[in-house]
Structure formats: structure tokens, C-alpha cells
Protein backbone atom coordinates (compact mmCIF):
# COMPACT_ATOMS: atom_id res chain seq x y z
CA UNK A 1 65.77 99.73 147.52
CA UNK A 2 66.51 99.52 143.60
CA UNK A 3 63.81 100.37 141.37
CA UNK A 4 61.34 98.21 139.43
CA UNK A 5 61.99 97.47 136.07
CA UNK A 6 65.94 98.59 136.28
CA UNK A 7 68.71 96.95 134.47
CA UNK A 8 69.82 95.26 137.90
CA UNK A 9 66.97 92.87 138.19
CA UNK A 10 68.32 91.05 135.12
CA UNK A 11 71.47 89.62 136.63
CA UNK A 12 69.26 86.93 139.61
CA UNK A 13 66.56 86.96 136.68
CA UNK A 14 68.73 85.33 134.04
CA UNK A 15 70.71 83.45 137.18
CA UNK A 16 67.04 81.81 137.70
CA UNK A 17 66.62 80.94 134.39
CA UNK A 18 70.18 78.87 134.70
CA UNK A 19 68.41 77.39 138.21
CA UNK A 20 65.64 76.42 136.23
CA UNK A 21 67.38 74.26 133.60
CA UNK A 22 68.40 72.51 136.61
CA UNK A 23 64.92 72.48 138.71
CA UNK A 24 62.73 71.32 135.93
CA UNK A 25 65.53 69.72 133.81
CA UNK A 26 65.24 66.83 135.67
CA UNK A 27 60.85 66.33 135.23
CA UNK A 28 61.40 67.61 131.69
CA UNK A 29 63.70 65.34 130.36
CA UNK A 30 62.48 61.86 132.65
CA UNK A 31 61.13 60.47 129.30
CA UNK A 32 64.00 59.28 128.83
CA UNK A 33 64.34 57.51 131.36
CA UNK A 34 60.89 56.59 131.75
CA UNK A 35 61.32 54.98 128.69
CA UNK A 36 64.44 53.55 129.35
CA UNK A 37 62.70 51.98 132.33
CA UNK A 38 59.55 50.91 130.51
CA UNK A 39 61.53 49.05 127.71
CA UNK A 40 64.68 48.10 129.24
CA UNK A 41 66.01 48.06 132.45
CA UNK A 42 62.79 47.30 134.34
CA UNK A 43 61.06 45.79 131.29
CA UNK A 44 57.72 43.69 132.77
CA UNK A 45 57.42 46.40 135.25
CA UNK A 46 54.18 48.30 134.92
CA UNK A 47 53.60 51.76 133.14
CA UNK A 48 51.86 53.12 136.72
CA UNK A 49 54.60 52.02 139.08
CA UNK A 50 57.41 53.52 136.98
CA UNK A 51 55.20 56.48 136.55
CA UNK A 52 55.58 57.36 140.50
CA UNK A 53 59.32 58.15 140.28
CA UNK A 54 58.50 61.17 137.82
CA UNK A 55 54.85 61.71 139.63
CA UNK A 56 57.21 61.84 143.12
CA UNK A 57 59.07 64.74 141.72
CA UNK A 58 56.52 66.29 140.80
CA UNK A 59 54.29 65.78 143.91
CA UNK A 60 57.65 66.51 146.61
CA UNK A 61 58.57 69.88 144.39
CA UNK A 62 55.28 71.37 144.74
CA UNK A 63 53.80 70.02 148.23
CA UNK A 64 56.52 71.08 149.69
CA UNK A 65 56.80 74.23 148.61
CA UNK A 66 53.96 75.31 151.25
CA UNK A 67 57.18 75.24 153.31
CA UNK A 68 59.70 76.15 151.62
CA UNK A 69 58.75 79.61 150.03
CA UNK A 70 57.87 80.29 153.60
CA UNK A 71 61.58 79.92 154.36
CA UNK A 72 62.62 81.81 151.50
CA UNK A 73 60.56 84.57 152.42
CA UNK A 74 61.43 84.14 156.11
CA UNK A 75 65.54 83.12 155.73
CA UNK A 76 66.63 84.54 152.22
CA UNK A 77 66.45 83.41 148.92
CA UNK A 78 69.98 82.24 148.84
CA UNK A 79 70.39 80.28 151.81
CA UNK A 80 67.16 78.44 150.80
CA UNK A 81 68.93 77.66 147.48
CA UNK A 82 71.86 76.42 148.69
CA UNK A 83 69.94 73.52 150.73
CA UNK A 84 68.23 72.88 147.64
CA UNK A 85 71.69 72.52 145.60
CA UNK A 86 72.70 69.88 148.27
CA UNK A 87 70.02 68.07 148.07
CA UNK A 88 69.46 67.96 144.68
CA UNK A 89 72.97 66.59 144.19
CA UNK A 90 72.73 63.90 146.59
CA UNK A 91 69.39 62.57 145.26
CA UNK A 92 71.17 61.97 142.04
CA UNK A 93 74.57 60.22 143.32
CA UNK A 94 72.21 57.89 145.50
CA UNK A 95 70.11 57.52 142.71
CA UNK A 96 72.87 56.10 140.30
CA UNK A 97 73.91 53.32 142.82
CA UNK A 98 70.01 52.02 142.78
CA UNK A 99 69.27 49.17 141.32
CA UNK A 100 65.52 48.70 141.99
CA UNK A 101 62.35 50.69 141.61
CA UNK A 102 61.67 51.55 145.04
CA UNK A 103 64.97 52.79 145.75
CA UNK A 104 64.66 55.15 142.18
CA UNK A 105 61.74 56.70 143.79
CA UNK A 106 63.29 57.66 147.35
CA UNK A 107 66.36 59.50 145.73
CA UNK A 108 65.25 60.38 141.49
CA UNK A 109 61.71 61.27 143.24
CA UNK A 110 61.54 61.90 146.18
CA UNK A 111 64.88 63.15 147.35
CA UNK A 112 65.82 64.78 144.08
CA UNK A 113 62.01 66.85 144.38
CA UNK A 114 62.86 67.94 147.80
CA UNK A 115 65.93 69.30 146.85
CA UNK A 116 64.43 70.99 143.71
CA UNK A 117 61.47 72.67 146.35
CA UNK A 118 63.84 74.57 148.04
CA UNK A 119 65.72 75.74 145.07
CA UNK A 120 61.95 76.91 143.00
CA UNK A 121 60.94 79.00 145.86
CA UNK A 122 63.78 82.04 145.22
CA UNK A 123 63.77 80.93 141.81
CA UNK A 124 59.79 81.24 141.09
CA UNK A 125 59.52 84.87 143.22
CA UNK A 126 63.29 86.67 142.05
CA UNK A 127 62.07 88.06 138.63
CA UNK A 128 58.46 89.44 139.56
CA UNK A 129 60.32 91.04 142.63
CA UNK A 130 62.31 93.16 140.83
CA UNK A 131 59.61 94.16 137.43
CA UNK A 132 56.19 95.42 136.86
CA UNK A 133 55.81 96.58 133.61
CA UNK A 134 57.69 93.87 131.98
CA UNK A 135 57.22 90.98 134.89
CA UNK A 136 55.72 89.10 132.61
CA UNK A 137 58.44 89.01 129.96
CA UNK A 138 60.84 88.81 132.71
CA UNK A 139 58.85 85.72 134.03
CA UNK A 140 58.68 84.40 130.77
CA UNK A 141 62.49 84.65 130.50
CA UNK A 142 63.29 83.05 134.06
CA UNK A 143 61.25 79.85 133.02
CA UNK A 144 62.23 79.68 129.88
CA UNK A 145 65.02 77.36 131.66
CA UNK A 146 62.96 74.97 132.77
CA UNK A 147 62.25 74.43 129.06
CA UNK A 148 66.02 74.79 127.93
CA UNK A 149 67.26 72.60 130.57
CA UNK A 150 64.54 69.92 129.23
CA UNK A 151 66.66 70.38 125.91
CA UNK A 152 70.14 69.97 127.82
CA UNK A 153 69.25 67.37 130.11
CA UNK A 154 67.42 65.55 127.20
CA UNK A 155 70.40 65.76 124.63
CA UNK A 156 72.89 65.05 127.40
CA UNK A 157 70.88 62.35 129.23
CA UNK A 158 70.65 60.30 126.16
CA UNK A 159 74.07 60.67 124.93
CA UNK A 160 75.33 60.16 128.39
CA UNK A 161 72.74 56.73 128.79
CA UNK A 162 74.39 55.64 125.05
CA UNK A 163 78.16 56.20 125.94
CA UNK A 164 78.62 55.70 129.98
CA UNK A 165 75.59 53.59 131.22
CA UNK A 166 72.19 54.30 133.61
CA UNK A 167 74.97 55.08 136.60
CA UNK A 168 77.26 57.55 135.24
CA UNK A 169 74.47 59.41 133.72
CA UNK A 170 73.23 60.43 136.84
CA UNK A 171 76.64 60.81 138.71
CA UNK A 172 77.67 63.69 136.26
CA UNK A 173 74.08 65.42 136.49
CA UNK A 174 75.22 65.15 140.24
CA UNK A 175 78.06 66.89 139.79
CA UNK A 176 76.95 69.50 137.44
CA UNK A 177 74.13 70.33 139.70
CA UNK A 178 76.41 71.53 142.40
CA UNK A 179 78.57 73.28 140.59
CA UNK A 180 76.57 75.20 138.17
CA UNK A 181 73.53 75.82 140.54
CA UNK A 182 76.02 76.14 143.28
CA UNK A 183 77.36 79.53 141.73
CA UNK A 184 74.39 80.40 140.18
CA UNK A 185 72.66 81.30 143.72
CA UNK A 186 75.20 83.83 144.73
CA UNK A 187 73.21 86.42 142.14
CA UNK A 188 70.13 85.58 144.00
CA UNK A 189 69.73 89.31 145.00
CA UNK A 190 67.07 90.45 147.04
CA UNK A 191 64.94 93.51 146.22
CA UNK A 192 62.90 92.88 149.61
CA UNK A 193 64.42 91.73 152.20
CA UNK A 194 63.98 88.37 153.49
CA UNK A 195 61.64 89.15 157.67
CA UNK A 196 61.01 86.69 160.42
CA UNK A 197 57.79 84.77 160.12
CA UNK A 198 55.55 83.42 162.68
CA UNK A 199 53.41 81.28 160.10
CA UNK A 200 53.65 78.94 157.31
CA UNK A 201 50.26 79.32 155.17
CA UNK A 202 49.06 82.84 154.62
CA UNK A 203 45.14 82.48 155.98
CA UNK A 204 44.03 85.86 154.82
CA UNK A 205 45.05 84.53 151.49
CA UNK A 206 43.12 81.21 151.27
CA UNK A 207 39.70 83.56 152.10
CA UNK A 208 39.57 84.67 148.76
CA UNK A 209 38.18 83.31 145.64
CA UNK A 210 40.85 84.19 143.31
CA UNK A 211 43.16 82.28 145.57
CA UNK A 212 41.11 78.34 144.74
CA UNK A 213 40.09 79.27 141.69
CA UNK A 214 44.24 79.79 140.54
CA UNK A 215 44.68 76.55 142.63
CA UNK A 216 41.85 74.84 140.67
CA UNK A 217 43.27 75.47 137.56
CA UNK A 218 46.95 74.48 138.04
CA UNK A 219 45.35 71.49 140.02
CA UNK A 220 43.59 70.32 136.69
CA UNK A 221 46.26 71.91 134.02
CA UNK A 222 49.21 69.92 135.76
CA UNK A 223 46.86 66.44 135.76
CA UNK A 224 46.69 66.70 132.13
CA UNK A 225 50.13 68.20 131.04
CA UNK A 226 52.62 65.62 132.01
CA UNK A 227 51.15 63.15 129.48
CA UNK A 228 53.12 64.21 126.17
CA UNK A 229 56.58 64.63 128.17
CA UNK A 230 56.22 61.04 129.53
CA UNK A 231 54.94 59.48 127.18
CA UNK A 232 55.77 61.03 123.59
CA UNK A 233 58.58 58.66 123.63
CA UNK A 234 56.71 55.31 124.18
CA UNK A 235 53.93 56.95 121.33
CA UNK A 236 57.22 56.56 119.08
CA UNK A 237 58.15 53.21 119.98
CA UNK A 238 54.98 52.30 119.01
CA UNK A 239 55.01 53.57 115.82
CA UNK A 240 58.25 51.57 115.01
CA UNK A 241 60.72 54.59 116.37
CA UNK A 242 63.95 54.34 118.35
CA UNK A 243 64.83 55.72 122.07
CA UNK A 244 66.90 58.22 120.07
CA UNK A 245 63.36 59.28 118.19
CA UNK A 246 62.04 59.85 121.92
CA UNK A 247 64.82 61.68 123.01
CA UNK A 248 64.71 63.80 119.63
CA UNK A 249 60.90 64.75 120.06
CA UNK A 250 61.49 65.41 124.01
CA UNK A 251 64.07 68.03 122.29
CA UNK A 252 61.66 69.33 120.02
CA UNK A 253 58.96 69.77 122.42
CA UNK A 254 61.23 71.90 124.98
CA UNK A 255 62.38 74.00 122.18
CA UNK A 256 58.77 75.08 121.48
CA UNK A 257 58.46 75.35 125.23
CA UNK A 258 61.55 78.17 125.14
CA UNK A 259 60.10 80.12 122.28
CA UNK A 260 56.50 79.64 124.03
CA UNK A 261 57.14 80.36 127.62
CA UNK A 262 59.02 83.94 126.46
CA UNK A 263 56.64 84.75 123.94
CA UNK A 264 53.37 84.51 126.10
CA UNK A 265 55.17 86.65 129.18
CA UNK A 266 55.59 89.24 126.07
CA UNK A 267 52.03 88.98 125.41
CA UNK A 268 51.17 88.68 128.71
CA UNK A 269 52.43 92.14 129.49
CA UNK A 270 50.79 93.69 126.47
CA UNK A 271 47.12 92.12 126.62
CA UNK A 272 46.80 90.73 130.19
CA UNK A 273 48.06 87.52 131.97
CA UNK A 274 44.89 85.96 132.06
CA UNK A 275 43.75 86.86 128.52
CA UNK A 276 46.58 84.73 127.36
CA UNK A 277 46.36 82.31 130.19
CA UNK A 278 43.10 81.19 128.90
CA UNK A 279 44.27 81.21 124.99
CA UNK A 280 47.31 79.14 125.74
CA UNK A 281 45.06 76.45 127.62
CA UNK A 282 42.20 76.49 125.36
CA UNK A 283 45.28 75.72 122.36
CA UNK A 284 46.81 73.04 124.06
CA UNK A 285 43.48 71.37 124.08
CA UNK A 286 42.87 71.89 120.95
CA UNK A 287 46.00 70.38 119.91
CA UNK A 288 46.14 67.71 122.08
CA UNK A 289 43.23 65.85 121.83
CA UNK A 290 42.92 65.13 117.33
CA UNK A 291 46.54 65.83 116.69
CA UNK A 292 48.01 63.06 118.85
CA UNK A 293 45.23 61.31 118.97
CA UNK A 294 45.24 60.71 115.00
CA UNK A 295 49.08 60.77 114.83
CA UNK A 296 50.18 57.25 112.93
CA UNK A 297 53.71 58.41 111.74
CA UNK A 298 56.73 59.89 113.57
CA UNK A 299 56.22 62.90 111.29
CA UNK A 300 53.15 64.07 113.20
CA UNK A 301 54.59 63.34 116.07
CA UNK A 302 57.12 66.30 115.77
CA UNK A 303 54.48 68.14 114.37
CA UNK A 304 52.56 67.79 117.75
CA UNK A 305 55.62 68.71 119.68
CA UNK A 306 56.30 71.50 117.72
CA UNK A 307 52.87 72.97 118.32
CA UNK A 308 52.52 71.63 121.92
CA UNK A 309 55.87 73.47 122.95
CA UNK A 310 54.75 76.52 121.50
CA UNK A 311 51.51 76.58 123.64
CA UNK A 312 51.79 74.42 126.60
CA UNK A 313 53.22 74.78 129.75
CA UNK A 314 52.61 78.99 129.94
CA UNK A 315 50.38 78.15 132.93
CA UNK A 316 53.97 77.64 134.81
CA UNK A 317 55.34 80.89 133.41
CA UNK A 318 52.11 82.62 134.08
CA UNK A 319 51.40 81.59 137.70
CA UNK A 320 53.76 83.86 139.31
CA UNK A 321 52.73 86.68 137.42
CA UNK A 322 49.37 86.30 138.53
CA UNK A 323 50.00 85.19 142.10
CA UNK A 324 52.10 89.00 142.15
CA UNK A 325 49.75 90.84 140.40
CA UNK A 326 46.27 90.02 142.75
CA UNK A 327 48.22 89.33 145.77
CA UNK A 328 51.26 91.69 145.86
CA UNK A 329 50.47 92.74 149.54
CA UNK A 330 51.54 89.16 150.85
CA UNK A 331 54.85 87.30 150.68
CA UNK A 332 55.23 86.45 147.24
CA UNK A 333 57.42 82.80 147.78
CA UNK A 334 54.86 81.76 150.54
CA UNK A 335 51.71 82.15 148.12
CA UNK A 336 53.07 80.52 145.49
CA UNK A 337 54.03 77.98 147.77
CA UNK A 338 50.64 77.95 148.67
CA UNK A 339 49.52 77.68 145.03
CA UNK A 340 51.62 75.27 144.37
CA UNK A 341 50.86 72.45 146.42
CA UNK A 342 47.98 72.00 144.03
CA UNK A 343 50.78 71.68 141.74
CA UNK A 344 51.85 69.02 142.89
CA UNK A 345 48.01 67.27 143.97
CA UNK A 346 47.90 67.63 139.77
CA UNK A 347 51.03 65.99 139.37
CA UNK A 348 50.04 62.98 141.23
CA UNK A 349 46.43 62.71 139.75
CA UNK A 350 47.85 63.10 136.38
CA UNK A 351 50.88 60.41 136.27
CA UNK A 352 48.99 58.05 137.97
CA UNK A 353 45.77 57.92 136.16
CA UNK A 354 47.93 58.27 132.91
CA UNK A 355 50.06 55.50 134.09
CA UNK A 356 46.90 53.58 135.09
CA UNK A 357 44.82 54.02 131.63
CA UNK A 358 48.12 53.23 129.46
CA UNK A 359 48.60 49.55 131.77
CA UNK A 360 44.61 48.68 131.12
CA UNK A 361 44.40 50.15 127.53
CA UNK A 362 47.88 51.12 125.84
CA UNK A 363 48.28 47.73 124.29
CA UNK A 364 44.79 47.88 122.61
CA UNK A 365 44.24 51.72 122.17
CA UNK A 366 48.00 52.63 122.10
CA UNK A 367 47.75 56.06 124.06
CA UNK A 368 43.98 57.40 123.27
CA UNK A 369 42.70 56.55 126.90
CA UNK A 370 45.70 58.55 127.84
CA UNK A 371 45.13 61.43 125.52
CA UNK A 372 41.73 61.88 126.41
CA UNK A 373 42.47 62.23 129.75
CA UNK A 374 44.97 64.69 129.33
CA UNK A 375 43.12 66.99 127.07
CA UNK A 376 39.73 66.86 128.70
CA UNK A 377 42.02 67.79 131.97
CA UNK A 378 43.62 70.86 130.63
CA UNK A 379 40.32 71.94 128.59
CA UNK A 380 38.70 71.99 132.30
CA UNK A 381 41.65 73.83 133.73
CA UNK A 382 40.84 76.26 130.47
CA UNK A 383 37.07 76.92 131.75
CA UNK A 384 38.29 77.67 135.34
CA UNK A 385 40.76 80.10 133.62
CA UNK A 386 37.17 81.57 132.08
CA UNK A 387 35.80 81.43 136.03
CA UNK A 388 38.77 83.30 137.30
CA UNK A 389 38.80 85.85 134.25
CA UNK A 390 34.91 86.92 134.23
CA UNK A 391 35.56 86.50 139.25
CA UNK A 392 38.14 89.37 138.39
CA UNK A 393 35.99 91.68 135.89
CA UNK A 394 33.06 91.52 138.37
CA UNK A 395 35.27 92.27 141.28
CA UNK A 396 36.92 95.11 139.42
CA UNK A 397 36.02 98.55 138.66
CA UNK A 398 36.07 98.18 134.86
CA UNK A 399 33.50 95.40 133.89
CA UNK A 400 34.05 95.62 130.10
CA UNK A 401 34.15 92.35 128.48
CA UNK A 402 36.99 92.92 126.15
CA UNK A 403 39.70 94.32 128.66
CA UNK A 404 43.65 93.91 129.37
CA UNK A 405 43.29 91.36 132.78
């Protein structure tokens, strides 16, 4: 077995962070096509029924992941990624010969978030399998992709929507998908190998505190965070902006969301997940709720994704740092797998509530309804952070206030 920490582990770490351009790419960059949809090719359709093709990504990525990392664990990480490829490829050629909503949410949701399930279970456990002193950085680095492919897939949705139309957009993400992820999962190297497995959920797993309150708070941080990548774009129509100044601010906000998502997993590994777990969350809130809520020029807007990448989404990067660190005698894939279908249960409560509040309120209150509900979301998902900090110091040995957890 190669050591922890060695050079090796690099080569499927930075091979996940490619897979992860391509896994969250897709949920990253949807603004513009929600908008797109909202103000153009489904224009008179509402804000919540659009909403469930991004909230059906969301929801099939992470549900069935319950699955999924139990495969991975159980089958290897690269057979389960090559299904995922597949998949992934066909939801987006289907996808470009729809034409109506319903069939947009059986192949861009549904199918596409299948197909992105199987290829985040390998991809979410490869870099904590092969670090522990820098797992967090090396975490950090791996999802960092999700955040870069949010700036690809914006910048070449956008220019693909302008030059070739809604149809060829998605055929060449089609194509690109198989081929890059394609070779991508032959470095998916196992440090432990992949043994049979007689059961899907790990029981002893759900017995333990630690286990709902990490599900509790990615329950309530993903029902709040989807808000400013859906709807930043339709906050700068408003304000008199173009689909270009959408697609420009979704570009902003993943940038911060590189520099962010690397940057806490260094922290992380210096002053304790948790500790910066609970700063991130507690800044996002902060953020959130005047910043956008007072923004009334496109300025501020980038100002607010500027900030908002630098401090959101670390939850994601975070999770299977955690997950490994208070649960490294069980199969890593099948409890984040675990963890993750509240994920997913956040995904839907968020986009559809958000979707919900913008239809009754967005033409009278622009987005504040919307806001609201997002930042009072993720400052709750902040005080169960708090919960699971002060669960672990009283379970622990050392029950110093000020400590690296």
C-alpha cells in the first residue's frame, strides 16, 4: 500500500479535480441557462417550474449517491466512473433535441444528475484516501474543479448559446464529457482496495450524533446556497444588465469559489476543519443577507460575487474531510453517500422555495424574499456547525474551548 501524504496521491487527486469541472460544471454554470429559460426560450413559464431542472440535478446527484458510493466502495472507483461518463453524456445529447420543459428535466436533470452520482462517489473519496496531514488542502484542491468548471462551462456555455444555438451547446458539452472525463478516470488509483459489500447504508454509522448533525447542516447549507448561482443573473436583468452581465458575474463568482475552496482546505489543515467550517458559513451569511439585499447597481453585484466566491461553498470542500476524519473506520464513498442524500433533500427545499418566493414576490420585492431565505438557511446551517463543534469537544478528551477541531 503507498503511503499517506506521498507524491503519488496527486496524480487521481488533480485527475478529480478535472472530474469535477465536469460533475459540478453543469449545476454551476445552469444560470445560464436558467436564465436563458426564464427570459427567452420558455418566457411565461414560471420561475419554480424551470427551477426543477437545476433542483433535479441537484436532488438525483446527491440521493443517489446512498447507492452509488456503495458501489464505488464495493466495485472500484473507476468502473463506477465510467458509468457515470456514459451517462452523463447521454443526458446532454438527449437533452439538446428537447424542446419542452418536461423533457429538459428527464435528461439536463434527471439523467444528466444520475450520471454525475456515479462519477462524485470516486471523485469525492480519491484525495482524502491517499492524505492526512494535508487532506484538507488536497480536498480543497480536488473541488476546486467544481468551481473552475463553473468558470469553463459558464464562459463556454454562453459563447457556445451566442454562436451555435440552445442545441449545439449541449451536443459539444456531450462530447467533451466523454472524452475528457473518459480519460480522466483511468488515474483513478486506488489506495484501498475496492471489497464486496453485503449492504448499502452503513447502520453503525447513522447511531451517532455526529453523523445527523453533519447531515443537518449540509441539509440547511445546500437549501440556502443555490440562490446566488441561479439567480445572480436574473438580479442583473433587473437592474437593466444583459445575459452576458449574468454569465460574467456567474464567472466571477466561481473564480472566488477556486481561490476559496483551496484556501479554506489550507486553513482547514492548520486550525481545524470545523473551526473554519463554521467561519466560512457564518461569512456567507453575513454577506448574503445586506450585500445583495441592498445591491441597486451591477457594480455591487460583482462585489457580492467576489466576496461570496471567496467564502461560500467550503461546506462542499469540507464535507469529506470531516466525513474521513470522525469516521475513518467505515467506507469512506458509502458515508458520504450517506451524507449526501441530505445534499440533495437541501437541494430540493432550496430551488423550490426560492423558485416559489421569486414567482409570488420577485416582481414586487425583486429577489429580497429570496435572499432572506437563503441567508437565514445557511446562518442555521452555521449554528448546527456550532452544535457539531462544541458535540465533538464534549466527546473528546481535550475540552478546551479554543482548540484545532
Amino acid at each position: 500500500m503507498q503511503p499517506l501524504d506521498g507524491p503519488f496521491g496527486w496524480i487521481p487527486t488533480l485527475a478529480a479535480t478535472v472530474n469535477y469541472m465536469f460533475i459540478f460544471g453543469a449545476s454551476n454554470s445552469y444560470g445560464v441557462f436558467s436564465t436563458y429559460y426564464l427570459n427567452d426560450r420558455f418566457a411565461g413559464t414560471s420561475a419554480a417550474t424551470l427551477s426543477w431542472i437545476g433542483s433535479l440535478i441537484t436532488i438525483s446527484m446527491f440521493s443517489l449517491n446512498v447507492v452509488t458510493g456503495a458501489l464505488a466502495d464495493s466495485q472500484g472507483y473507476r468502473a463506477t466512473a465510467y458509468i457515470g461518463t456514459v451517462l452523463c453524456t447521454a443526458a446532454y445529447i438527449l437533452a439538446s433535441f428537447s424542446s419542452k420543459v418536461w423533457q429538459l428535466m428527464l435528461t439536463q436533470g434527471i439523467l444528466f444528475g444520475i450520471g454525475a452520482s456515479f462519477l462524485l462517489a470516486p471523485s469525492n473519496s480519491i484525495a482524502p484516501q491517499w492524505f492526512g496531514r494535508h487532506r484538507g488542502l488536497a480536498s480543497g484542491v480536488a473541488m476546486a474543479g467544481s468551481s473552475l468548471g463553473g468558470l469553463w462551462f459558464t464562459a463556454a456555455t454562453q459563447a457556445a448559446m451566442d454562436h451555435l444555438g440552445f442545441a449545439w451547446t449541449l451536443r459539444i458539452l456531450g462530447i467533451t464529457t466523454f472524452v475528457v472525463t473518459g480519460i480522466m478516470n483511468l488515474f483513478y488509483f486506488q489506495r484501498v482496495p475496492a471489497q464486496p459489500r453485503k449492504r448499502i447504508f452503513e447502520l453503525q454509522v447513522a447511531r451517532r450524533l455526529t453523523f445527523w448533525l453533519i447531515a443537518l447542516g449540509l441539509l440547511t447549507a445546500y437549501t440556502g446556497h443555490w440562490a446566488v448561482v441561479f439567480y445572480v443573473g436574473t438580479a442583473a436583468r433587473q437592474l437593466g444588465g444583459s445575459l452576458q452581465d449574468g454569465s460574467r458575474l456567474l464567472l466571477v463568482l466561481n473564480a472566488g469559489n477556486v481561490v476559496g475552496r483551496i484556501l479554506a482546505g489550507f486553513i482547514a489543515d492548520r486550525f481545524g476543519s470545523i473551526n473554519t467550517l463554521v467561519l466560512s458559513l457564518l461569512l456567507t451569511a453575513a454577506l448574503e443577507l445586506p450585500l445583495w439585499m441592498l445591491a441597486c447597481s451591477l457594480a455591487q453585484l460583482y462585489v457580492l460575487c467576489v466576496l461570496y466566491g471567496l467564502v461560500s461553498s467550503t461546506f462542499i470542500s469540507l464535507n469529506p474531510v470531516i466525513v474521513a476524519a470522525h469516521f475513518s473506520s467505515s467506507p469512506l464513498s458509502s458515508v458520504m453517500g450517506m451524507t449526501n442524500l441530505f445534499s440533495g433533500l437541501g437541494g430540493l427545499l432550496g430551488n423550490l422555495s426560492q423558485g416559489a418566493i421569486f414567482d409570488a414576490y420577485g416582481k414586487h420585492m425583486h429577489l429580497t424574499g429570496t435572499i432572506i431565505f437563503s441567508g437565514v438557511s445557511i446562518l442555521v446551517s452555521a449554528v448546527v456547525a456550532l452544535a457539531l463543534r462544541a458535540h465533538l469537544i464534549r466527546s473528546g478528551t481535550n475540552r478546551r474551548f479554543v482548540q484545532k477541531i
